[in-house]
C-alpha atoms as a PDB file:
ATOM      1  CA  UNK A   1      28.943 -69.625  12.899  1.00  0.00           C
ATOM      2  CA  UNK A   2      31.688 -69.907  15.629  1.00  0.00           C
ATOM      3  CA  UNK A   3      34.018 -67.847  12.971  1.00  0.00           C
ATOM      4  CA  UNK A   4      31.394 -65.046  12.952  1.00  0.00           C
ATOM      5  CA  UNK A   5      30.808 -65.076  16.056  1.00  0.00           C
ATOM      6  CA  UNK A   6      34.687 -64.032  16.637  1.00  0.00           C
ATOM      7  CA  UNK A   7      34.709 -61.703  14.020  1.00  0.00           C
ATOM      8  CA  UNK A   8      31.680 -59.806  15.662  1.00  0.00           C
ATOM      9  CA  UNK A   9      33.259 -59.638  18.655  1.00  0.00           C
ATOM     10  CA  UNK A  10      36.463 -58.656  17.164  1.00  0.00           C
ATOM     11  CA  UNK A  11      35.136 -55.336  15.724  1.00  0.00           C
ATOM     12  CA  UNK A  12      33.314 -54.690  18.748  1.00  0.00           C
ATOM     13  CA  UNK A  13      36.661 -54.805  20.929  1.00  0.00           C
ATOM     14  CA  UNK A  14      37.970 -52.455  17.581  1.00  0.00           C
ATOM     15  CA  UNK A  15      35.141 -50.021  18.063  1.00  0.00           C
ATOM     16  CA  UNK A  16      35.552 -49.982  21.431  1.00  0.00           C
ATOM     17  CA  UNK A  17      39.080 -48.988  21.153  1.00  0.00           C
ATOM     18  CA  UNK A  18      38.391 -46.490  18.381  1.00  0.00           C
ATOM     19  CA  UNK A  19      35.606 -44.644  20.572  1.00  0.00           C
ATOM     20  CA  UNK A  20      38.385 -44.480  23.611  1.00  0.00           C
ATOM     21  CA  UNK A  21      41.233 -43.181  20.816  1.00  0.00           C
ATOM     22  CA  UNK A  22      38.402 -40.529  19.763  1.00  0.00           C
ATOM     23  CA  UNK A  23      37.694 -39.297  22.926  1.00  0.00           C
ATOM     24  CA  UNK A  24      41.808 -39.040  23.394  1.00  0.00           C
END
């Protein structure tokens, strides 16, 4: 679960940075 757990918060931090590159 730990390994999910990263990868959620992995494409969070990714969608994060695509919403900031969007607004760019």
């Amino acid at each position: 679960m730990i390994r999910i757990e990263n990868l959620s918060k992995y494409y969070g931090e990714v969608k994060a940075v695509r919403s900031v590159s969007f607004q760019l």
